[in-house]
Each structure stands twice: as C-alpha cells, then as structure tokens.
C-alpha atoms as a PDB file:
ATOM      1  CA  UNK A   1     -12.905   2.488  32.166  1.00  0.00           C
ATOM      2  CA  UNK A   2     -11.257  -0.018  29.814  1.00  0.00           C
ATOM      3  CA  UNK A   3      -7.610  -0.898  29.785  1.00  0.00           C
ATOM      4  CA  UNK A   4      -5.068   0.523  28.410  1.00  0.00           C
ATOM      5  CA  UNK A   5      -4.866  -1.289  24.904  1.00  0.00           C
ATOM      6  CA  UNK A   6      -1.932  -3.379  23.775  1.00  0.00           C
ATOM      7  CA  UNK A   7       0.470  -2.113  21.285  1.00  0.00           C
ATOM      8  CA  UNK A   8      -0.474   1.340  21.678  1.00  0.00           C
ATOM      9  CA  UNK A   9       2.185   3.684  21.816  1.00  0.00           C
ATOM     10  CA  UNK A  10       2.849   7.283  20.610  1.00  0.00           C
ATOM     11  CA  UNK A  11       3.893   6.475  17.586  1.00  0.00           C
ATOM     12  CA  UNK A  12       0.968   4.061  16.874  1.00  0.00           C
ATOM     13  CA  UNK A  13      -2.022   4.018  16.714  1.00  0.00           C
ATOM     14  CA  UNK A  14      -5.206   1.821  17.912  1.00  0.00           C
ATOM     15  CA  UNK A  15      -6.506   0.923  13.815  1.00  0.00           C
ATOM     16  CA  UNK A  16      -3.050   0.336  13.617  1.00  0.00           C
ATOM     17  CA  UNK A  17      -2.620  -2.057  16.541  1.00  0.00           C
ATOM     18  CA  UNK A  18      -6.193  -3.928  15.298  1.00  0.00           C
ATOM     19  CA  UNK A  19      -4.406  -4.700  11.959  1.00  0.00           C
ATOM     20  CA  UNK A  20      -1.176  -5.333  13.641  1.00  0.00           C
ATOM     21  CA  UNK A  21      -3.016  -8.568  15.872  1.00  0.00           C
ATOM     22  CA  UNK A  22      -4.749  -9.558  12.913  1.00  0.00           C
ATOM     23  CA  UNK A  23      -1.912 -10.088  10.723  1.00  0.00           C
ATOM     24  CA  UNK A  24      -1.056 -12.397  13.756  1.00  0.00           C
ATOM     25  CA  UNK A  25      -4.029 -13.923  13.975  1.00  0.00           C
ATOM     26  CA  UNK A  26      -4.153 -14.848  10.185  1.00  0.00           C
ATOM     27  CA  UNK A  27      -0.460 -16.206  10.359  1.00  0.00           C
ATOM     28  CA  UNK A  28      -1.217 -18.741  13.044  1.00  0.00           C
ATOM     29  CA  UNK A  29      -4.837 -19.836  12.164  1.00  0.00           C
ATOM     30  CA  UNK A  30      -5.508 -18.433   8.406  1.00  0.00           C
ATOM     31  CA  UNK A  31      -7.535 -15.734   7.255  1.00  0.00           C
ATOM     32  CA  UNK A  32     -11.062 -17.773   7.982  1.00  0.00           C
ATOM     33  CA  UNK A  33      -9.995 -17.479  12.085  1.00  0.00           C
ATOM     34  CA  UNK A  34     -10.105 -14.066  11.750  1.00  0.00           C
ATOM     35  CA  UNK A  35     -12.007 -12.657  15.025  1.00  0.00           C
ATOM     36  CA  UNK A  36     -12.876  -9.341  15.567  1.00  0.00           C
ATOM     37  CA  UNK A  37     -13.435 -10.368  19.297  1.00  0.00           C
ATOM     38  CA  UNK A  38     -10.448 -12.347  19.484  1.00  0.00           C
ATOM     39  CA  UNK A  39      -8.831  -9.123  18.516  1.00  0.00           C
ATOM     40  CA  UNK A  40     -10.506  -7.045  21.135  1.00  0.00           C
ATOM     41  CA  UNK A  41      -9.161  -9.555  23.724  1.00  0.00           C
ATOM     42  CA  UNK A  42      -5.915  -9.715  22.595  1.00  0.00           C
ATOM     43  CA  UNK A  43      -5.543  -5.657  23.194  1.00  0.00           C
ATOM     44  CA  UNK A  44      -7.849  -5.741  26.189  1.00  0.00           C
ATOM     45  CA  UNK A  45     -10.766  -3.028  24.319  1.00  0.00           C
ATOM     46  CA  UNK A  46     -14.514  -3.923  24.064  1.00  0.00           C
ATOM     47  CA  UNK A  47     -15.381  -5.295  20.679  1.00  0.00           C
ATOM     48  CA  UNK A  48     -17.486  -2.028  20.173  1.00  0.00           C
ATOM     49  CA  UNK A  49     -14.054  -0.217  20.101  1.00  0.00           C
ATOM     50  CA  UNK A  50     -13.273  -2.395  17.235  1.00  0.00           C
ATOM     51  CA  UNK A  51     -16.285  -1.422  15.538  1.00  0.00           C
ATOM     52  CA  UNK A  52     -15.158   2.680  15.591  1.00  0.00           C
ATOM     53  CA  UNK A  53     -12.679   1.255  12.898  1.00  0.00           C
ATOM     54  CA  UNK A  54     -14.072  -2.013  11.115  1.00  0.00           C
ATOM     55  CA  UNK A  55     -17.930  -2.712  11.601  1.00  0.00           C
ATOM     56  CA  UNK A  56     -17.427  -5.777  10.417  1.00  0.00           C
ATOM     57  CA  UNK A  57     -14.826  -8.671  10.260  1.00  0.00           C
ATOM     58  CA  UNK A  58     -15.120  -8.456   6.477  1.00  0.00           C
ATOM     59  CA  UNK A  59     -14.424  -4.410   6.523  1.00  0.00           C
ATOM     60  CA  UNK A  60     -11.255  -5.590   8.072  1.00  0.00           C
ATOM     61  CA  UNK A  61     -10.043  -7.823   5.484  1.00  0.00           C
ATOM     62  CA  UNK A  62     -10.702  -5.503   3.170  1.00  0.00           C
ATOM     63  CA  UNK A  63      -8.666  -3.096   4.778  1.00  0.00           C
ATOM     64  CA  UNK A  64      -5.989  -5.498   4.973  1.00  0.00           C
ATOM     65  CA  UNK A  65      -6.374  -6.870   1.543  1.00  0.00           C
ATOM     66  CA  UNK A  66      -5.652  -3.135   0.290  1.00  0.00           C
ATOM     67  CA  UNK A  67      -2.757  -2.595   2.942  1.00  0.00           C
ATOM     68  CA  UNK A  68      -0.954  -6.187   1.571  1.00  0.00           C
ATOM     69  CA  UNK A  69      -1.544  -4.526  -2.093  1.00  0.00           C
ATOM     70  CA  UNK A  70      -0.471  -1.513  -1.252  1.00  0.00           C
ATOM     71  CA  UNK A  71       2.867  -2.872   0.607  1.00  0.00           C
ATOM     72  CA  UNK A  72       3.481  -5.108  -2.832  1.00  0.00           C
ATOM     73  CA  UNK A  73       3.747  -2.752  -5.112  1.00  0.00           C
ATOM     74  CA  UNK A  74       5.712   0.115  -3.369  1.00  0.00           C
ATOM     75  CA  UNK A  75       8.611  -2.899  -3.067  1.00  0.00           C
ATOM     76  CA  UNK A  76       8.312  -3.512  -6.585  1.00  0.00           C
ATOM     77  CA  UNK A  77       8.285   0.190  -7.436  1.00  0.00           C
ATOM     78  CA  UNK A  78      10.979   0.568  -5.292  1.00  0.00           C
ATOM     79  CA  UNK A  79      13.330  -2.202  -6.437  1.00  0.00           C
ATOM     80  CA  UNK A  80      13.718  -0.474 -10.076  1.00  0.00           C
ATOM     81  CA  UNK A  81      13.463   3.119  -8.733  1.00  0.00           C
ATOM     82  CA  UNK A  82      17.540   3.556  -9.452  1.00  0.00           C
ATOM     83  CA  UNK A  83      17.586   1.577 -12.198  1.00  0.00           C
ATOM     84  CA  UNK A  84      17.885   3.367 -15.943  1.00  0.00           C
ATOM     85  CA  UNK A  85      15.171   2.622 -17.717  1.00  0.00           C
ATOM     86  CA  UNK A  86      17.117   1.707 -20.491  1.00  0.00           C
ATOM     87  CA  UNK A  87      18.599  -1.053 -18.635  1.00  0.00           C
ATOM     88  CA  UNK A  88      15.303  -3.310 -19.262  1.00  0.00           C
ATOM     89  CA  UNK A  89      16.858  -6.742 -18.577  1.00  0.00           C
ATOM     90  CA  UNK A  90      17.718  -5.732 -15.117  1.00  0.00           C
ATOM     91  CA  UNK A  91      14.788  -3.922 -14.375  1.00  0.00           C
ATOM     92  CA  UNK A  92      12.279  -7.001 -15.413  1.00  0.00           C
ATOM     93  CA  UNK A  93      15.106  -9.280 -13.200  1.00  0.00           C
ATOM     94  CA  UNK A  94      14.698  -7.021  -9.911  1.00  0.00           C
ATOM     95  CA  UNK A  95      10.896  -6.893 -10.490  1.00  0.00           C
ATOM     96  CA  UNK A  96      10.675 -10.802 -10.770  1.00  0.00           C
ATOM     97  CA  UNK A  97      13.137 -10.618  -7.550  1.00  0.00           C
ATOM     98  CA  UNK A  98      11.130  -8.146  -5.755  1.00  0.00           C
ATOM     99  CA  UNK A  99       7.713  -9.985  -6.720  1.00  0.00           C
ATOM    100  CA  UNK A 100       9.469 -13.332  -4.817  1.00  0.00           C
ATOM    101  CA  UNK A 101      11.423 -11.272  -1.644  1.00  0.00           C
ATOM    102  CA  UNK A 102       7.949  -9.608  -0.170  1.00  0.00           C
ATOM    103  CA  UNK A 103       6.089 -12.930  -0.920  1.00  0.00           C
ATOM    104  CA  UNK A 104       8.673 -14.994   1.154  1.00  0.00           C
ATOM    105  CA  UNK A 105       8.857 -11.901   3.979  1.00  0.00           C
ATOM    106  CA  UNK A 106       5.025 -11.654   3.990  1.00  0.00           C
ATOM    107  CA  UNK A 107       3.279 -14.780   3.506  1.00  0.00           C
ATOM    108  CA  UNK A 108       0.489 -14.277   5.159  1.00  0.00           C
ATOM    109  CA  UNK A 109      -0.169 -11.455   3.451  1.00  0.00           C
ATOM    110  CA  UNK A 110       0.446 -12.872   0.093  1.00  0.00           C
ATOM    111  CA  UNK A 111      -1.871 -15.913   0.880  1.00  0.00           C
ATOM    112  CA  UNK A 112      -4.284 -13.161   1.538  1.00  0.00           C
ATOM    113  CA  UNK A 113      -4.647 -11.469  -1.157  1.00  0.00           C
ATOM    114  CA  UNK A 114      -3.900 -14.642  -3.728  1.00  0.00           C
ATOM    115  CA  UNK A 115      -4.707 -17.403  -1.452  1.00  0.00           C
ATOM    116  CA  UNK A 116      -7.776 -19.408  -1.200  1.00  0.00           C
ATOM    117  CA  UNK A 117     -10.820 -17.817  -1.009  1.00  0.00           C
ATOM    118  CA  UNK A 118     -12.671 -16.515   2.814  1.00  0.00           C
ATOM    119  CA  UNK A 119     -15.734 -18.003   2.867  1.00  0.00           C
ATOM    120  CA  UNK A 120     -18.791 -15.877   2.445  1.00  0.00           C
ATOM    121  CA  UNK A 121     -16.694 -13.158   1.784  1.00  0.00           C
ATOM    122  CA  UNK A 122     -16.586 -10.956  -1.364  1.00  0.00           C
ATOM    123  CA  UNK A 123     -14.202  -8.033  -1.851  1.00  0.00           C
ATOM    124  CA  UNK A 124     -15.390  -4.954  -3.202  1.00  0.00           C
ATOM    125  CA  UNK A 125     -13.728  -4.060  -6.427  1.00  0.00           C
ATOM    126  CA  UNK A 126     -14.059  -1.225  -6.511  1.00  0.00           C
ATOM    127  CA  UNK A 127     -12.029  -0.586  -3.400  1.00  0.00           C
ATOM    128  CA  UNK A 128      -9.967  -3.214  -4.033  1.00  0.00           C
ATOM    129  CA  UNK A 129      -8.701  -3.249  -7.921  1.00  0.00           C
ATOM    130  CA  UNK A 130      -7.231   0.805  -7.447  1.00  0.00           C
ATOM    131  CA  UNK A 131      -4.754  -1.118  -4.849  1.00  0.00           C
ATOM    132  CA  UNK A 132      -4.624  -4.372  -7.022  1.00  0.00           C
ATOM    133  CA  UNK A 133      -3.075  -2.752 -10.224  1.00  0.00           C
ATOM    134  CA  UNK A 134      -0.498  -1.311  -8.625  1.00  0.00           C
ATOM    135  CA  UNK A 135       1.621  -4.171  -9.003  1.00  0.00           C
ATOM    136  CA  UNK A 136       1.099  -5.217 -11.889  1.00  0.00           C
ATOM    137  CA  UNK A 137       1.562  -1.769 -13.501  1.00  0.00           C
ATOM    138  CA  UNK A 138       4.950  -2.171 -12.530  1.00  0.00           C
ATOM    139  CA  UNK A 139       5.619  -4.599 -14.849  1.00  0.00           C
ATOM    140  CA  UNK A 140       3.336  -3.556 -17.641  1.00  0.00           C
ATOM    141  CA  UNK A 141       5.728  -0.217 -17.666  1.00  0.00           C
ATOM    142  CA  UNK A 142       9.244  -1.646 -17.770  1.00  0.00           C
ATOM    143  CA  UNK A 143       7.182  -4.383 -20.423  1.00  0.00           C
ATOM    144  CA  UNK A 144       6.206  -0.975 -22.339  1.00  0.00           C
ATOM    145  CA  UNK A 145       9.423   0.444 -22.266  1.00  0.00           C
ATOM    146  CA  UNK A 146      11.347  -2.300 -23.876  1.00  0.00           C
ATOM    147  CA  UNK A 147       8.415  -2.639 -26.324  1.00  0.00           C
ATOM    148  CA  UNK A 148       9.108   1.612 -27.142  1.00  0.00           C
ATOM    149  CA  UNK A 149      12.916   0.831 -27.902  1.00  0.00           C
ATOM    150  CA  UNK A 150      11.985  -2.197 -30.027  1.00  0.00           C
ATOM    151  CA  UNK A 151      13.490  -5.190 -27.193  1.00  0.00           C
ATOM    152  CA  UNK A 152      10.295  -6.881 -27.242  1.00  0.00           C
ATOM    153  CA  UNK A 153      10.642 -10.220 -28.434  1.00  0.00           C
ATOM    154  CA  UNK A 154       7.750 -10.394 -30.771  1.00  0.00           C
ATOM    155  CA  UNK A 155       8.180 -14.331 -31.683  1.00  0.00           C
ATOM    156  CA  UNK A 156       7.276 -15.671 -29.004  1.00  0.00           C
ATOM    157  CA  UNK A 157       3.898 -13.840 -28.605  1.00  0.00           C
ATOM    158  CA  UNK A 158       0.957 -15.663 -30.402  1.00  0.00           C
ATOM    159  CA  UNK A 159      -1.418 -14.434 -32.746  1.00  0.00           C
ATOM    160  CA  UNK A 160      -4.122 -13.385 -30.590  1.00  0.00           C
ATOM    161  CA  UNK A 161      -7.589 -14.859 -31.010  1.00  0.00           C
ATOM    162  CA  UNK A 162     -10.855 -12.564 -31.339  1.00  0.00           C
ATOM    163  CA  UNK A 163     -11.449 -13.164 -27.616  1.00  0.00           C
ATOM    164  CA  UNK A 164      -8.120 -12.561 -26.384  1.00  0.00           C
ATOM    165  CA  UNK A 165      -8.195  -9.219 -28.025  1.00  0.00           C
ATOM    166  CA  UNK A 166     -11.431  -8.301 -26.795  1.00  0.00           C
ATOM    167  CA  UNK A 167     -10.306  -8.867 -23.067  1.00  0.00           C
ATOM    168  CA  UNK A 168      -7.012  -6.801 -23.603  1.00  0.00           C
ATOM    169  CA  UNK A 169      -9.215  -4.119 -25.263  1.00  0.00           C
ATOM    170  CA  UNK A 170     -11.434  -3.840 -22.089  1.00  0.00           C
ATOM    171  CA  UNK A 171      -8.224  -3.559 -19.872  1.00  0.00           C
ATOM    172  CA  UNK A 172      -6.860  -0.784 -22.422  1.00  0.00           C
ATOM    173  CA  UNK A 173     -10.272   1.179 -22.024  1.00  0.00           C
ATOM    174  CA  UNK A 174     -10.182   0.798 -18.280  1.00  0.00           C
ATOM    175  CA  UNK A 175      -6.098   1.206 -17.083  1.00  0.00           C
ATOM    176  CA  UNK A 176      -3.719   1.419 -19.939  1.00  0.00           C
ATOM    177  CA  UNK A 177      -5.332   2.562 -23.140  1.00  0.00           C
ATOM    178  CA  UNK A 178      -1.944   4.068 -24.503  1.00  0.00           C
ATOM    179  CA  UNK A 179      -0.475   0.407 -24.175  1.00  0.00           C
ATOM    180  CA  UNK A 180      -0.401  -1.863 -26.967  1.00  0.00           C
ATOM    181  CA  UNK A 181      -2.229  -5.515 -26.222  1.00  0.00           C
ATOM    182  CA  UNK A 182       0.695  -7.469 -27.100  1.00  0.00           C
ATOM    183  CA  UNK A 183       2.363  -5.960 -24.200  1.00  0.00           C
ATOM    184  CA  UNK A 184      -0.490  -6.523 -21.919  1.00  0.00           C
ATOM    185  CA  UNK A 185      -0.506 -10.204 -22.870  1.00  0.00           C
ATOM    186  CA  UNK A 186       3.074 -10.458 -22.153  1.00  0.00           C
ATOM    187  CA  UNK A 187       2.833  -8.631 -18.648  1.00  0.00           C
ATOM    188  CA  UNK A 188      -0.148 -11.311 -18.156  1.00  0.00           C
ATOM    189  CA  UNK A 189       1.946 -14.145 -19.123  1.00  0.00           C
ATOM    190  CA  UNK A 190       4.715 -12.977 -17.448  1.00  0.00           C
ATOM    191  CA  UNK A 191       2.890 -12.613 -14.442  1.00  0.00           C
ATOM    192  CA  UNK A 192       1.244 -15.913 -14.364  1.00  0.00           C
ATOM    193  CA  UNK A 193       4.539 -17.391 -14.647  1.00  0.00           C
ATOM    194  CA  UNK A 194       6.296 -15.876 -11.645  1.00  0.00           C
ATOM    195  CA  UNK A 195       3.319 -15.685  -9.469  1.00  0.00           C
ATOM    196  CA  UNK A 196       3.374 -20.101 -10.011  1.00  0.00           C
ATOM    197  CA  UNK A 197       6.460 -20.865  -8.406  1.00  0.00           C
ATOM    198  CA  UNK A 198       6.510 -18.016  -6.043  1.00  0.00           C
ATOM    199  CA  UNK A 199       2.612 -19.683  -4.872  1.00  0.00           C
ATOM    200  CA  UNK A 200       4.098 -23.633  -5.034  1.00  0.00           C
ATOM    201  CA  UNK A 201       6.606 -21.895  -2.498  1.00  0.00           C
ATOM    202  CA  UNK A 202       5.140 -19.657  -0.001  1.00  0.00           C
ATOM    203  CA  UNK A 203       2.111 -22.554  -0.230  1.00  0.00           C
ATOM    204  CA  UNK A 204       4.987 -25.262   0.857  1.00  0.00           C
ATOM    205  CA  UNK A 205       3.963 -27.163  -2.354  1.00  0.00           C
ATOM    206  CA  UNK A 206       6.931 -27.880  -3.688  1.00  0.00           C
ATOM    207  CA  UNK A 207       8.132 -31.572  -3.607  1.00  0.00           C
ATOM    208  CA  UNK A 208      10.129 -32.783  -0.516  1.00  0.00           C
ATOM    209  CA  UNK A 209      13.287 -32.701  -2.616  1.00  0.00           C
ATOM    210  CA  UNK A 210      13.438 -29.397  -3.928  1.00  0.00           C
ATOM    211  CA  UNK A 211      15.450 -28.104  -1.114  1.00  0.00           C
ATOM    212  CA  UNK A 212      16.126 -24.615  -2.944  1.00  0.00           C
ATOM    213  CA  UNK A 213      12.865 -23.162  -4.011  1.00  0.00           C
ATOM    214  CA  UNK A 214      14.726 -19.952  -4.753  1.00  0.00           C
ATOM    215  CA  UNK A 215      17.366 -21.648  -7.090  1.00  0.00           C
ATOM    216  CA  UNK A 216      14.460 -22.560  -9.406  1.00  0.00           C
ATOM    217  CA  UNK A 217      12.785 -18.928  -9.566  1.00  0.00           C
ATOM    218  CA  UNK A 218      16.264 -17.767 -10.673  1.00  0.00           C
ATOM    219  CA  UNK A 219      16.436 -20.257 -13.457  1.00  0.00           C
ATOM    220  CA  UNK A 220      12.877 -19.615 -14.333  1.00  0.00           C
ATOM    221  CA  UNK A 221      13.512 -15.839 -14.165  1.00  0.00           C
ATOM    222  CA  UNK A 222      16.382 -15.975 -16.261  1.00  0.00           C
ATOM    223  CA  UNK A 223      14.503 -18.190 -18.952  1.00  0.00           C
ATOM    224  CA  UNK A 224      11.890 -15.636 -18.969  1.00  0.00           C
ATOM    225  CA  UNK A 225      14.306 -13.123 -19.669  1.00  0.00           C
ATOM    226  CA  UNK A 226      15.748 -14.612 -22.859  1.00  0.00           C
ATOM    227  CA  UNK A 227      11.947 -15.283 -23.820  1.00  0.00           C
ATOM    228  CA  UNK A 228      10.600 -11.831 -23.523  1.00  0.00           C
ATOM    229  CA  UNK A 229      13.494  -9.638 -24.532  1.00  0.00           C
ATOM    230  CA  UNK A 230      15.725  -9.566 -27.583  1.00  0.00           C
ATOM    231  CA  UNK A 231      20.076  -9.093 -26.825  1.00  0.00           C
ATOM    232  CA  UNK A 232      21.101  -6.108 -26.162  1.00  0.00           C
ATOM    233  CA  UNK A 233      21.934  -4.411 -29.295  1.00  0.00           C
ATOM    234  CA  UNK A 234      19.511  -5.841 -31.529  1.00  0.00           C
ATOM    235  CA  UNK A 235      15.826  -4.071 -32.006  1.00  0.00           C
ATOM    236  CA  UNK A 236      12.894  -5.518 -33.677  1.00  0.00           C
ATOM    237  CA  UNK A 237      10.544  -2.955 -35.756  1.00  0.00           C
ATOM    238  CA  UNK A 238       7.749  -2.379 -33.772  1.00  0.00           C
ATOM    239  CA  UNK A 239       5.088  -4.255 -35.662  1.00  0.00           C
ATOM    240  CA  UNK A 240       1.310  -3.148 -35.739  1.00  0.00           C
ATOM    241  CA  UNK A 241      -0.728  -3.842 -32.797  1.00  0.00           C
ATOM    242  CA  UNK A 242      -3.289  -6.568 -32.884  1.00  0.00           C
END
C-alpha cells in the first residue's frame, strides 16, 4: 500500500496537493522543471496516481494556467466590487493596483501565464481564453462605463486604420459585441501599458537603481489616468464609433 500522501488533509484534497507542489516546483526551477514524477516523490504516491488527475505534464499546466487566470481576475473583480461605478477614476486606479498586488504576491504564477513560453507546449484555447478574458473584462467594463457617461477622453485615441478595426470587430463578434472599438483599443492600450512595468518588475528587469519599482507604477498609473479620462465634471459627446 502506498504512503500516506503529503499535504493531504481533510480539508484538501490530493489534485489539490499535486498543484500545490507544483506551484513549488515552478517557483524554484521555472515552469520547464516541471515533473510529474518529481511531484509524485515529493507526496510519496506512484506517478500513476498522478495520472488519475493530469495524464500528462502538459494537462497540468493547463490546469494551472486556468487556476493563475482564474485567481487574477476574481482580485481584480474584487478590488472594485464596493466601488460606485460612477466613481470611474478610482475604479480604473484600484484595477491598475490590483493588476500589480497579485503579480508581486504570485509571481510564479504570473510568469506562467505571461512569461516565456514552455517548450513544446501549446495551450488549448479553447480551454484557456474562457479563463483568459476574465481579466481583462474587468477593465473593458469600468473602460465602458466611463465611455456611457461621456469621461472617455476621445483625443487621445487615434483614428483607427482598416486593420485595426477589423481586429476589434472580430473581438466584438466573439466577447463584447455591445462595446464600441474605441473602448476596446483603449482597454488594449491600457493593458499593454500596465502589464510593461508590472513584467520589467516581477521579471527583476528593472535597472539596479530603481530601488522602488512600485513608485513608478503609481506615477505611470496616475499618468494613465489623466490620459484616458476627462475631469470630473466635464463630459465629451459620445462620438460615432469607428
């Protein structure tokens, strides 16, 4: 009879524990050390216990790379869950916040799902992308919101060429076709934005002498603010879409 596994308890579960070593496994070594039998030895089961759950190592990392997804956006949803939605300078603030806290907290998980690349393996869409939009539908409806009460800064946003729009029409048709494409360029934009510094940071890119990685997200948060939204008070007509 095998061992008792690690990590087991009541409240757990053995999946759970699998996942749980994992995680540990990628934060030491990186994702490409990932070892299903390395795994089995460190809770003391026979790799084809492992196999009940994940028959594969890359059936793992999928599981993980929806688990990571699925752990990003719930912070995000819940950072601006008690905010009014009226309040959209706060709530785009918090989201940029929340975006940067689970990325610090997690990196591992962060370089996982926007990291480099596993070798030879290729995540399944359609498993993944369900998972993958959560997060970035966060943004796309406080983005909406502010565009609906006419706070959309509409100056900054470039006249869109014929391929851009295509692009944004094919994400309309597939996630948000009630969204107008110059608010899915913005929430792309914005995106691209935040997710660079927060990536120079958890990746320890930054230069030796930027001691305060965190100090230039603010500044860069609060520059995006001023970019995207018009002051409080003043509304812009809501123009045609493109």
């Amino acid at each position: 009879m095998s061992p008792r596994p690690k990590r087991i308890t009541p409240h757990g579960s053995l999946e759970q524990a699998i996942k749980e070593v994992a995680w540990q496994q990628i934060a030491e070594n990186g994702a490409p050390a990932l070892s299903l039998r390395a795994i089995a030895r460190e809770l003391q089961i026979t790799a084809p216990a492992i196999y009940n759950y994940f028959h594969d190592r890359d059936a793992l990392v999928t599981a993980l790379i929806v688990d990571a997804y699925t752990s990003f956006g719930e912070a995000q949803e819940q950072s601006i869950v008690d905010i009014p939605a009226a309040e959209h300078a706060l709530r785009l603030r918090t989201l940029g916040q929340a975006y940067r806290l689970w990325a610090v907290t997690y990196p591992e998980r962060y370089q996982l799902i926007f990291g480099t690349p596993i070798a030879g393996y290729s995540a399944p869409l359609e498993t993944i992308m369900p998972a993958a939009a959560r997060s970035l539908a966060n943004l796309v409806h406080v983005l909406n919101t502010a565009n609906s009460a006419g706070r959309l800064r509409r100056d900054n946003v470039p006249s869109l060429s014929t391929a851009a729009k295509a692009m944004l029409k094919a994400w309309q048709s597939s996630r948000d076709p009630d969204v107008p494409q110059h608010v899915l360029y913005l929430a792309l934009t914005i995106w691209g934005r935040v997710h660079g510094l927060v990536s120079l940071e958890v990746g320890c890119q930054y230069p030796p002498f930027i001691t305060d990685a965190g100090e230039f997200f603010r500044l860069e948060l609060e520059h995006l603010l001023q970019d995207t939204l018009l002051q409080q008070g003043i509304q812009q007509e809501p123009p045609p879409d493109f």
